[in-house]
Protein backbone atom coordinates (compact mmCIF):
# COMPACT_ATOMS: atom_id res chain seq x y z
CA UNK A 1 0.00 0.00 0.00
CA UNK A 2 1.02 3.70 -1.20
CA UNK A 3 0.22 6.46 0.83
CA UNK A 4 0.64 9.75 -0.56
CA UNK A 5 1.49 12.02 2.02
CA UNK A 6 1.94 16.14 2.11
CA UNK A 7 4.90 16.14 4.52
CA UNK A 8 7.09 13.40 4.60
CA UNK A 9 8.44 14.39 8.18
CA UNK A 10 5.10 14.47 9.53
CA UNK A 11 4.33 10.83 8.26
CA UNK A 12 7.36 9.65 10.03
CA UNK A 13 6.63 10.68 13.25
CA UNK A 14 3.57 9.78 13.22
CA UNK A 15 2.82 6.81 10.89
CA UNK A 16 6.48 5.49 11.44
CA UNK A 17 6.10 5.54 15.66
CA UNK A 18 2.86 3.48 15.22
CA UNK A 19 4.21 0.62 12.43
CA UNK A 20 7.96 0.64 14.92
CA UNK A 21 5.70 0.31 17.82
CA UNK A 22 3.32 -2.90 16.36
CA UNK A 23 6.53 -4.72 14.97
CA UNK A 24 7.48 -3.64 11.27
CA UNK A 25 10.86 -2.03 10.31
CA UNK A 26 11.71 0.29 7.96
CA UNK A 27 12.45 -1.11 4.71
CA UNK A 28 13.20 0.96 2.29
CA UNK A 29 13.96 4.62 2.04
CA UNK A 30 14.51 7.16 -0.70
CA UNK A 31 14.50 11.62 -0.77
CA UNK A 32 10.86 11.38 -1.35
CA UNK A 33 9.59 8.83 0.51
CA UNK A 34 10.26 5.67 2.90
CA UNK A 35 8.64 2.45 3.65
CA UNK A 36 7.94 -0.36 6.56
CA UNK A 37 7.89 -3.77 6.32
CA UNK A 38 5.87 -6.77 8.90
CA UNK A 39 6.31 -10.26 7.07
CA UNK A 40 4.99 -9.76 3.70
CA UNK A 41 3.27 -6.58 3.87
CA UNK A 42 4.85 -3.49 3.46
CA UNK A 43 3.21 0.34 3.50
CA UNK A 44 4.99 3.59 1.84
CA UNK A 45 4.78 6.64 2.45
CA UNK A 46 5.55 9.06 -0.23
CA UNK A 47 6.00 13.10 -0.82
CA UNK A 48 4.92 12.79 -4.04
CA UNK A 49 5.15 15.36 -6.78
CA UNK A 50 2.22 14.15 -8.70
CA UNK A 51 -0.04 14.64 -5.61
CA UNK A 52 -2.54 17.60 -6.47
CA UNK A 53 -4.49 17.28 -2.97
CA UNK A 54 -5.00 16.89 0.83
CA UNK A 55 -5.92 13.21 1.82
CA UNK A 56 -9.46 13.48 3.00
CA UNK A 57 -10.73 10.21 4.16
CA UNK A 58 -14.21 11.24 4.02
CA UNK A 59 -14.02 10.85 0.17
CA UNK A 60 -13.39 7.86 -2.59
CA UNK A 61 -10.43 6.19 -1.82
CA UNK A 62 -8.75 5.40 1.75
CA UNK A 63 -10.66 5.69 4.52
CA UNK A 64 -8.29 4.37 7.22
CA UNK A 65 -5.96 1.38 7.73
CA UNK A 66 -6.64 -1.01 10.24
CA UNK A 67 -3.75 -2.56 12.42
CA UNK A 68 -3.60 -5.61 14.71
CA UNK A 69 -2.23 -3.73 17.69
CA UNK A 70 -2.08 -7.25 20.41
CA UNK A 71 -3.54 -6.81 23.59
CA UNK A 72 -6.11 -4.46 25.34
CA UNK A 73 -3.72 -3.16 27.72
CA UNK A 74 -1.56 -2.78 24.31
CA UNK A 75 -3.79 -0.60 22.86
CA UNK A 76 -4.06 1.47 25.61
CA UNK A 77 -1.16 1.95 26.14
CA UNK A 78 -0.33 2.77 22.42
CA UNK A 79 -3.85 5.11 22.90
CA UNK A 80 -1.95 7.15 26.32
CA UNK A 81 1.50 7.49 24.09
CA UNK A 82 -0.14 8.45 20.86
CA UNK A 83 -0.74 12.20 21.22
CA UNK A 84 2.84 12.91 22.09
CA UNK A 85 3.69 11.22 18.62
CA UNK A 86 1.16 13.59 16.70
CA UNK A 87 -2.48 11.37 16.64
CA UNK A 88 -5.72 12.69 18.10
CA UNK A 89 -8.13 10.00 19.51
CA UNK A 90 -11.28 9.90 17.31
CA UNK A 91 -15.10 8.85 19.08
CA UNK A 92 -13.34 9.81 22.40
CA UNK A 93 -17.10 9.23 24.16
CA UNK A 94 -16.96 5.71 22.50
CA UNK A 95 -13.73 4.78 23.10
CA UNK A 96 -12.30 1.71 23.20
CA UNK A 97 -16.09 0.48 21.93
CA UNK A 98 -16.00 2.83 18.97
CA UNK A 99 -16.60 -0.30 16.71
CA UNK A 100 -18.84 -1.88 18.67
CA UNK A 101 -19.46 -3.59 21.69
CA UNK A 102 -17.25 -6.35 21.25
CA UNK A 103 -14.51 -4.19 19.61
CA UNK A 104 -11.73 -2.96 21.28
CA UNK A 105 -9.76 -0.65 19.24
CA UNK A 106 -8.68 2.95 19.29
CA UNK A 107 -9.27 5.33 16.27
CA UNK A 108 -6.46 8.00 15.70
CA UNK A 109 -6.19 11.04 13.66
CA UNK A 110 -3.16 12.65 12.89
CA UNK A 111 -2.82 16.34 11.04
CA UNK A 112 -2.74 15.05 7.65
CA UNK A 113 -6.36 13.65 8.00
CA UNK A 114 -4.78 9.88 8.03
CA UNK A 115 -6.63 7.63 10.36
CA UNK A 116 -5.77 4.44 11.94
CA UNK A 117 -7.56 1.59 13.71
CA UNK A 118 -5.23 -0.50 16.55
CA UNK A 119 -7.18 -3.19 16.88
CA UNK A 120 -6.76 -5.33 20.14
CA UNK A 121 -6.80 -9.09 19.34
């Protein structure tokens, strides 16, 4: 998976502190862009000069990514740390149940409008 991201800094501390945190490395890294790796599945983040846009995950196309994050206590944890690392908890009155009742995850924002889901297993 590609994500096309405004500023490339910004994706690292953000995106890169929650894929380090659940277990991938980086993989790959160029000027523009760099990429992590868990098992087969790797994610990239790009400054790309192509890009005409802010993400908005409201419209066609990404809406968030999903991540197996291991425990609850996991989760929260990840939850507690994530604001110094640039996310803002989403559904804050629903949280952890934000999915459901027999969902425990936390939704995060960060400033580029890129949302993920640490799911507890």
């Amino acid at each position: 998976m590609e994500l096309w991201v405004p500023d490339l800094s910004r994706a690292e501390a953000t995106l890169g502190w929650v894929f380090t945190e659940l277990g991938w490395t980086e993989h790959q890294r160029w000027s523009d862009g760099v990429s992590w790796k868990l098992h087969e599945t790797y994610v990239v983040a790009e400054r790309s000069p192509a890009m005409t846009g802010p993400h908005d995950r409201m419209r066609a196309g990404l809406n968030h990514l999903a991540l197996h994050a291991g425990t609850k206590e996991n989760v929260d944890r990840l939850t507690r740390e994530s604001e110094a690392h640039g996310w803002k908890l989403m559904f804050a009155d629903r949280h952890p149940h934000a999915g459901g009742p027999d969902h425990y995850a936390a939704f995060l924002e960060n400033e580029d409008g890129f949302e993920i889901e640490l799911v507890a297993g």
